[in-house]
N, C-alpha and C. Protein backbone atom coordinates (compact mmCIF):
# COMPACT_ATOMS: atom_id res chain seq x y z
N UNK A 1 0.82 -1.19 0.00
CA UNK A 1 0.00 0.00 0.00
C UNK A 1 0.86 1.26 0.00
N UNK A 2 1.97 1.30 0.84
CA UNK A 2 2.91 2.92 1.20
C UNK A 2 3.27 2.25 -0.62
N UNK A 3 3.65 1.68 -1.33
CA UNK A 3 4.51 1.75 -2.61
C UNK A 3 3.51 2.47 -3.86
N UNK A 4 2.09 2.02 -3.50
CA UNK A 4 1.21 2.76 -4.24
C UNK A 4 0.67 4.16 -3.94
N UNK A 5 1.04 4.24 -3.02
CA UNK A 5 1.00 5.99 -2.43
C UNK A 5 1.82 6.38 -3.11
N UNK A 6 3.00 5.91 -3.33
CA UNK A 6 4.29 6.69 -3.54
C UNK A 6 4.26 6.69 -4.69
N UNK A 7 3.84 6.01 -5.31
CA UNK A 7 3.70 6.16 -7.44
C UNK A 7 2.80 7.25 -6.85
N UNK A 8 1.97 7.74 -6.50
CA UNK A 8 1.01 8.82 -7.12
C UNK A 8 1.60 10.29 -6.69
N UNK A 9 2.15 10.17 -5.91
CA UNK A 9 2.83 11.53 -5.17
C UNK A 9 3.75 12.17 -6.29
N UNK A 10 3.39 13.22 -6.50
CA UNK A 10 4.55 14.02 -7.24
C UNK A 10 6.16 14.04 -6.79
N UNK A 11 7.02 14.07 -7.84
CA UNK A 11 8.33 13.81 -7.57
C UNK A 11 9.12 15.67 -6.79
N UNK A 12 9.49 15.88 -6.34
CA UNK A 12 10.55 16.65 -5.58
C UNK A 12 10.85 18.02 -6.74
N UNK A 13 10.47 18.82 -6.86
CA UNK A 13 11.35 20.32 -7.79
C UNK A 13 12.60 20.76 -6.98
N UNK A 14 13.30 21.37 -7.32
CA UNK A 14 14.48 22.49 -7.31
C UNK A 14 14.71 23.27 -7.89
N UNK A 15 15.07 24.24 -7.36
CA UNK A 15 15.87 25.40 -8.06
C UNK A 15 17.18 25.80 -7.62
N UNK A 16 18.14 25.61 -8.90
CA UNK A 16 19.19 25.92 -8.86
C UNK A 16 19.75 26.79 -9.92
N UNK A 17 20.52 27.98 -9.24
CA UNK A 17 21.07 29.18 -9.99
C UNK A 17 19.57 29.46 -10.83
N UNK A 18 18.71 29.37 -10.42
CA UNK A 18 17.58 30.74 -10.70
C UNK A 18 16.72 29.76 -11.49
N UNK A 19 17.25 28.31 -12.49
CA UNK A 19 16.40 27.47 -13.12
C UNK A 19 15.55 26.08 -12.17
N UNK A 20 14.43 25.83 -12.61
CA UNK A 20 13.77 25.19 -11.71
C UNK A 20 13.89 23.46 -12.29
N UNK A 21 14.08 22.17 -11.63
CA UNK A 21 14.33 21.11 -12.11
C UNK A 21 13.53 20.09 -11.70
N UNK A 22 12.63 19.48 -12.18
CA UNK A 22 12.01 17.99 -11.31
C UNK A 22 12.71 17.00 -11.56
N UNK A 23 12.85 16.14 -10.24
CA UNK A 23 13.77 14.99 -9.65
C UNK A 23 12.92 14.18 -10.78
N UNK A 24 13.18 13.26 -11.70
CA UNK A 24 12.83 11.96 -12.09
C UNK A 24 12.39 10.65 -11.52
N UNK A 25 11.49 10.18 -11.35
CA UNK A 25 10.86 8.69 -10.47
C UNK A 25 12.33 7.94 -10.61
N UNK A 26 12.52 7.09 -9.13
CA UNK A 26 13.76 6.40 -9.79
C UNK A 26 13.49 5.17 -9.85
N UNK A 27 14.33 4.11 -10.67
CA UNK A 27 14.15 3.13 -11.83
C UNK A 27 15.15 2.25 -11.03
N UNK A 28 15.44 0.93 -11.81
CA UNK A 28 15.72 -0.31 -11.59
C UNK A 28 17.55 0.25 -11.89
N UNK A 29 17.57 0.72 -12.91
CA UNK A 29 19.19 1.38 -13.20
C UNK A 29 19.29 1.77 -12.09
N UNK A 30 18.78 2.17 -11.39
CA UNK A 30 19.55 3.25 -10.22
C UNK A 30 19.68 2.31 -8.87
N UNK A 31 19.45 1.33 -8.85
CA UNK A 31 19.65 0.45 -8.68
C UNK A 31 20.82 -0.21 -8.70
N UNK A 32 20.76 -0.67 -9.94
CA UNK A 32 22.33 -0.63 -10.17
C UNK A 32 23.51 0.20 -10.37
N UNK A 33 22.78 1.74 -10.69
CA UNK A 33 24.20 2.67 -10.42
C UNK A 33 24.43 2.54 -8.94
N UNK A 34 23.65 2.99 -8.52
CA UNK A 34 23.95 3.24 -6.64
C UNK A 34 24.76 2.22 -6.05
N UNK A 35 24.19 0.75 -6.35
CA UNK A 35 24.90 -0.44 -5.66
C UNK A 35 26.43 -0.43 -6.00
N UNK A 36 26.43 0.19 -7.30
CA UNK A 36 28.06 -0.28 -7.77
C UNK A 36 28.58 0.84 -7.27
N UNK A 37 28.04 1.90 -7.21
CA UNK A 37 28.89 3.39 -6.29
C UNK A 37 29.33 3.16 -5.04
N UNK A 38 28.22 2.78 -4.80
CA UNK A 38 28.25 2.15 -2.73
C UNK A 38 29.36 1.36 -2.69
N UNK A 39 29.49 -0.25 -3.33
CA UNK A 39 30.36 -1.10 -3.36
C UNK A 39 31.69 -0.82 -3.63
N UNK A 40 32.10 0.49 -4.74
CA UNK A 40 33.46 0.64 -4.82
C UNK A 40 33.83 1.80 -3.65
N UNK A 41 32.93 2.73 -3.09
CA UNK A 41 33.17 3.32 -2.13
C UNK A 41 33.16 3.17 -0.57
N UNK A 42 32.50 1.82 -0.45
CA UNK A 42 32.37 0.78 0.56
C UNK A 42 34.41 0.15 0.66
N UNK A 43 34.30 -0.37 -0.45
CA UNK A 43 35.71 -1.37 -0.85
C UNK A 43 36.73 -0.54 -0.61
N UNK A 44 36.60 1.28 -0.98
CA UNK A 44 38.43 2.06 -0.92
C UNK A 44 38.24 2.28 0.12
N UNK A 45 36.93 2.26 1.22
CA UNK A 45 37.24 2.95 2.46
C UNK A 45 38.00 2.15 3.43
N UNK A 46 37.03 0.38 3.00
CA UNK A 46 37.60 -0.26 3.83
C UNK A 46 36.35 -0.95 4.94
N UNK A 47 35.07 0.07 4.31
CA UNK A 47 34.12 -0.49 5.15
C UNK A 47 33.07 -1.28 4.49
N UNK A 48 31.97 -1.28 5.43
CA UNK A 48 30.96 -2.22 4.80
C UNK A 48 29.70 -2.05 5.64
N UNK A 49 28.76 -2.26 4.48
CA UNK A 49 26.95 -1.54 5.17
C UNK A 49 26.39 -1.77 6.44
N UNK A 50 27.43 -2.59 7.05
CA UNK A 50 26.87 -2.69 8.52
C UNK A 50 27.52 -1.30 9.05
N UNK A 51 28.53 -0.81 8.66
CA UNK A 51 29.33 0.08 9.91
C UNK A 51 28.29 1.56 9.22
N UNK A 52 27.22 1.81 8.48
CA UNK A 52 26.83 2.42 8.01
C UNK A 52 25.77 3.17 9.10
N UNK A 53 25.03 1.99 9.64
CA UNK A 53 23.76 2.69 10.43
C UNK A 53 22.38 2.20 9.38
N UNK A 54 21.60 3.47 9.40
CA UNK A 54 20.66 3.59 9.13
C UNK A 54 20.25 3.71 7.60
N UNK A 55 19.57 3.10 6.67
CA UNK A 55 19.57 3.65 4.91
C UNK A 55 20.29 4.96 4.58
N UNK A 56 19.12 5.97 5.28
CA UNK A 56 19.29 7.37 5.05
C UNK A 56 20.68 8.13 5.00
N UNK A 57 21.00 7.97 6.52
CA UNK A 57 22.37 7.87 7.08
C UNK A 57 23.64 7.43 6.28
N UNK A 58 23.25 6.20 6.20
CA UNK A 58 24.42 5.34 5.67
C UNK A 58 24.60 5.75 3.83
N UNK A 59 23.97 6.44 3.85
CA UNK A 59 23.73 6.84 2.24
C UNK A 59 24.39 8.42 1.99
N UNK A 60 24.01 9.13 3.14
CA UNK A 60 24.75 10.17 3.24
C UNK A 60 26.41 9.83 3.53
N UNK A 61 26.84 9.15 4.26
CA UNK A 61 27.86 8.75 4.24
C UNK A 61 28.70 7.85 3.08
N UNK A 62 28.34 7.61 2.37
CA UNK A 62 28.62 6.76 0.91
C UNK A 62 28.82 8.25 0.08
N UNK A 63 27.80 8.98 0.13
CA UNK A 63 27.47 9.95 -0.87
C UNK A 63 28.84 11.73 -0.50
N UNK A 64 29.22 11.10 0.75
CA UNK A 64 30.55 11.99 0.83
C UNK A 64 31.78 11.35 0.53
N UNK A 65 31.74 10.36 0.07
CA UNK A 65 33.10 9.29 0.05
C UNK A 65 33.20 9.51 -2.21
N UNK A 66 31.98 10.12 -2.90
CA UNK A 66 31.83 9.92 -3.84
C UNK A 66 31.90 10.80 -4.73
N UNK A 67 32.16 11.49 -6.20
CA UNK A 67 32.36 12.43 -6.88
C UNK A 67 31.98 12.16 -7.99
N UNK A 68 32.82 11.60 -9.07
CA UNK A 68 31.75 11.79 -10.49
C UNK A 68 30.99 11.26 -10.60
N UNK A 69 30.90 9.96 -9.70
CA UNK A 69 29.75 9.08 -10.13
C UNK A 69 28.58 9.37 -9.54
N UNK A 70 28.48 10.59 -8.28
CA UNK A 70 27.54 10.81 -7.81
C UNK A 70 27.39 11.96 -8.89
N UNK A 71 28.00 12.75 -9.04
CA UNK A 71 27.32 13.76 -10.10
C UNK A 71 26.75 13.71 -11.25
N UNK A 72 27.50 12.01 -12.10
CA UNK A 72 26.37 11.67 -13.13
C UNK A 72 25.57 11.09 -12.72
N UNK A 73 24.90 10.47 -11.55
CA UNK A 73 23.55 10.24 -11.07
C UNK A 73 23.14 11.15 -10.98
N UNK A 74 23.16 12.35 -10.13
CA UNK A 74 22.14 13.50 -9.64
C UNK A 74 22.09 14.09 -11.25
N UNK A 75 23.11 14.29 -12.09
CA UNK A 75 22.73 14.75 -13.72
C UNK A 75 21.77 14.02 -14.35
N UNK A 76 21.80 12.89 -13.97
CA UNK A 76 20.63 11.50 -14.41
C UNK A 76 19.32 12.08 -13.80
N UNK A 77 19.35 12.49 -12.64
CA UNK A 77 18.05 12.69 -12.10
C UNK A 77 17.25 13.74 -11.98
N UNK A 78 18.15 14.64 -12.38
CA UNK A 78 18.15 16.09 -12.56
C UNK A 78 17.16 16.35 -14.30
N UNK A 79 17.88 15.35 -15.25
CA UNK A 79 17.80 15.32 -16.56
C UNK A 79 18.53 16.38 -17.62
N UNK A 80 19.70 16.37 -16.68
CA UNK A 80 20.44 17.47 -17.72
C UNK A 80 21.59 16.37 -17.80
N UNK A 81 23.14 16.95 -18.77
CA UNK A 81 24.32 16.11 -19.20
C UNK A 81 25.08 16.34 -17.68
N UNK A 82 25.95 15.25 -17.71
CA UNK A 82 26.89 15.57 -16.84
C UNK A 82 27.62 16.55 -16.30
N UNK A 83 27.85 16.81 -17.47
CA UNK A 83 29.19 18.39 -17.85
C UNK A 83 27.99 19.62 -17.28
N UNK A 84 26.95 19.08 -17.53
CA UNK A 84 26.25 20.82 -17.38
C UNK A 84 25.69 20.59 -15.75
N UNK A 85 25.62 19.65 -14.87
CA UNK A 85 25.50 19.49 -13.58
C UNK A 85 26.92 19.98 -12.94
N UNK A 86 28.08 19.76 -13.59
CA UNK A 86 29.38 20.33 -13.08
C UNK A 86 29.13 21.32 -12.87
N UNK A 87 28.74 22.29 -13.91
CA UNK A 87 28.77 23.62 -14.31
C UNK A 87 28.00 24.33 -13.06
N UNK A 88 27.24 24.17 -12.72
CA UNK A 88 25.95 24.32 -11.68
C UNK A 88 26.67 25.12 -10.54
N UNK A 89 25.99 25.95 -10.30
CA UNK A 89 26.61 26.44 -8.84
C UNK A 89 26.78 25.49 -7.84
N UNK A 90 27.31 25.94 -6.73
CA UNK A 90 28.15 24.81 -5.75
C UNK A 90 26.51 24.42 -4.78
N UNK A 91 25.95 24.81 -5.07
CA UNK A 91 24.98 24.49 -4.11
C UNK A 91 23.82 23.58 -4.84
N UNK A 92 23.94 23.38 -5.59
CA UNK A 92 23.16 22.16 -6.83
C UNK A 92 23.63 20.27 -6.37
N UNK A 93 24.60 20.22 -5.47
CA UNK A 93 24.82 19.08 -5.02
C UNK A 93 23.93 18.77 -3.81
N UNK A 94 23.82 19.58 -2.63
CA UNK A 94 23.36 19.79 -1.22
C UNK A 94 22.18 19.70 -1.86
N UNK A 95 21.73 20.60 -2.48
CA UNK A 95 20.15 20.74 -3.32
C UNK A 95 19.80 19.48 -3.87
N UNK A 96 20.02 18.93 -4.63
CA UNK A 96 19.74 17.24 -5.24
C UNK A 96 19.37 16.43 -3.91
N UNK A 97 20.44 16.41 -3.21
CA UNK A 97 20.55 15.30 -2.17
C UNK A 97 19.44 15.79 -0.96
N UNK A 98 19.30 16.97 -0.69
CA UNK A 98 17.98 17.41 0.19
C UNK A 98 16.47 16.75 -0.53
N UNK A 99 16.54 16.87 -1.76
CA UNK A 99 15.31 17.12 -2.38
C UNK A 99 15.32 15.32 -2.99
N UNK A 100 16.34 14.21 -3.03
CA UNK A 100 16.09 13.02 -3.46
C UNK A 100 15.80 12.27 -1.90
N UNK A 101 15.96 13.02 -0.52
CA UNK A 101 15.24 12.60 0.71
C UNK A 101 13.70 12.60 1.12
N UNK A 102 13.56 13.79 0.43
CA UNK A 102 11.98 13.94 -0.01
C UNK A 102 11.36 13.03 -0.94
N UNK A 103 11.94 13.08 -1.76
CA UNK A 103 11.15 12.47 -3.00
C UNK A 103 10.67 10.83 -2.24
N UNK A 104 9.28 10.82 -2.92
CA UNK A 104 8.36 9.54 -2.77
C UNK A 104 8.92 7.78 -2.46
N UNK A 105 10.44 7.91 -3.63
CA UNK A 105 10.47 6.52 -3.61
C UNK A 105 11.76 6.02 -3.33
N UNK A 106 12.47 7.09 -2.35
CA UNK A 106 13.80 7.34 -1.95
C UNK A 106 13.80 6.07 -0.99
N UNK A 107 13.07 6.06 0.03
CA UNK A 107 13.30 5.05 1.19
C UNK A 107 13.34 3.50 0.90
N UNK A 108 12.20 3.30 -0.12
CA UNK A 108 12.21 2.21 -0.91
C UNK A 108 12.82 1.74 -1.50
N UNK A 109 13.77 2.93 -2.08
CA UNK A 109 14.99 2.62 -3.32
C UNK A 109 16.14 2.29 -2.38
N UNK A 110 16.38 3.02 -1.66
CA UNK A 110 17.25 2.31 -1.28
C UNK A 110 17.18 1.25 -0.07
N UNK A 111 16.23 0.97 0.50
CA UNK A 111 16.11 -0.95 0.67
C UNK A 111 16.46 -1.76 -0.50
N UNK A 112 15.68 -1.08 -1.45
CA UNK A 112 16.27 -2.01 -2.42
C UNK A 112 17.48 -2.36 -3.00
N UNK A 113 18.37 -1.41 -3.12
CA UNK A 113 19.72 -1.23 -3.19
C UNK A 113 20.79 -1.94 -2.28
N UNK A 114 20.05 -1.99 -0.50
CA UNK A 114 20.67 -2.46 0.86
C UNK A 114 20.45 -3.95 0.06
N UNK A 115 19.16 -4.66 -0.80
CA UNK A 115 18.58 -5.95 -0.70
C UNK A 115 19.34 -6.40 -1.47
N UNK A 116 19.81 -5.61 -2.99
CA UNK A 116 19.79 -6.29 -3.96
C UNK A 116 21.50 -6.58 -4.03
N UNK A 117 22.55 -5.33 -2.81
CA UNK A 117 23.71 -5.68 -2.07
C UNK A 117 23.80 -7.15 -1.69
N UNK A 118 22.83 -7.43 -0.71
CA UNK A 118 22.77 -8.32 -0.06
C UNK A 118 22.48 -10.14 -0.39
N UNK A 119 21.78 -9.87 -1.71
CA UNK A 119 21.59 -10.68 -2.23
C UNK A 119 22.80 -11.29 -3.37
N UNK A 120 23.28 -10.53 -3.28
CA UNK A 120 24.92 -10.74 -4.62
C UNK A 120 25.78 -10.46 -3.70
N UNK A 121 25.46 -10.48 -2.45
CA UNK A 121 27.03 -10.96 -1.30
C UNK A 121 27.88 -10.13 -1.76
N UNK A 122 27.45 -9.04 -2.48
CA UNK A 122 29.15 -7.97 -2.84
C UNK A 122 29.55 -7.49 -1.04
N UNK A 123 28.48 -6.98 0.20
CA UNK A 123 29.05 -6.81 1.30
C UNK A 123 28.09 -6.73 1.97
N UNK A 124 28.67 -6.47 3.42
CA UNK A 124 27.55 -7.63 4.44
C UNK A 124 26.51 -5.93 4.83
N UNK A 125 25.55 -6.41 4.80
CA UNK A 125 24.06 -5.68 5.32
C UNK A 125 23.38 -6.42 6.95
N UNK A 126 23.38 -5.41 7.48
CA UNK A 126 22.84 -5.37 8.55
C UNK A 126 20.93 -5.58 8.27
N UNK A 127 20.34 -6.07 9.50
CA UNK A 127 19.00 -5.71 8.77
C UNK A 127 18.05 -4.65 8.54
N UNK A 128 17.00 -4.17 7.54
CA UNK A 128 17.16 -3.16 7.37
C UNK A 128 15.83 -2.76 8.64
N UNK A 129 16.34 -1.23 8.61
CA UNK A 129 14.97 -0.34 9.44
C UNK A 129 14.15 0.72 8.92
């Protein structure tokens, strides 16, 4: 029932440097971008999704360990090119990541991301909350 709420809810806007942007529903790819971001930024730190905490949390913490590959996601979700999310004033990163906490299918997505970790044993998951 909360997953069919969340299809109907409108997705998250922003504005950055004066233009306004809607967040994109997120998809099964993101899925797999995220897991493989997490996993190689999991692997250089040295850690692994248990020492993480909480989804939310533990996502913010992944998401400071990370750089282009987080910026061609948020460009992915944003729906502009990579190069032109660079370009963006400095406050278009903080902005994405405030506004993909909001968005409808954030909490979900990433269980699914913690699950689909967990299920391909790339690294150990705590259970989720």
């Amino acid at each position: 029932m909360a997953e069919e709420s969340a299809l109907l809810q409108d997705t998250p806007e922003v504005e950055i440097g004066g233009r306004k942007y809607k967040l994109r529903r997120l998809r099964t790819e993101d899925v797999f971008a995220v897991s493989r971001m997490m996993t190689r930024a999991l692997s250089n730190a040295g850690l692994n999704l248990m020492a993480l905490g909480d989804l939310v949390g533990g996502f913010r913490v992944i998401a400071g360990l990370l750089t282009d590959d987080l910026a061609d996601w948020y460009a992915s979700l944003l729906g502009v090119k990579p190069s032109e999310f660079r370009e963006m004033p400095p406050e278009a990163a903080p902005t994405v990541l405030e506004a993909l906490e909001r968005h409808p299918d954030y909490r979900a997505f990433l269980a699914n991301v913690y699950r689909h970790l967990e299920l391909l044993g790339s690294v150990l998951v705590r259970p989720l909350t």
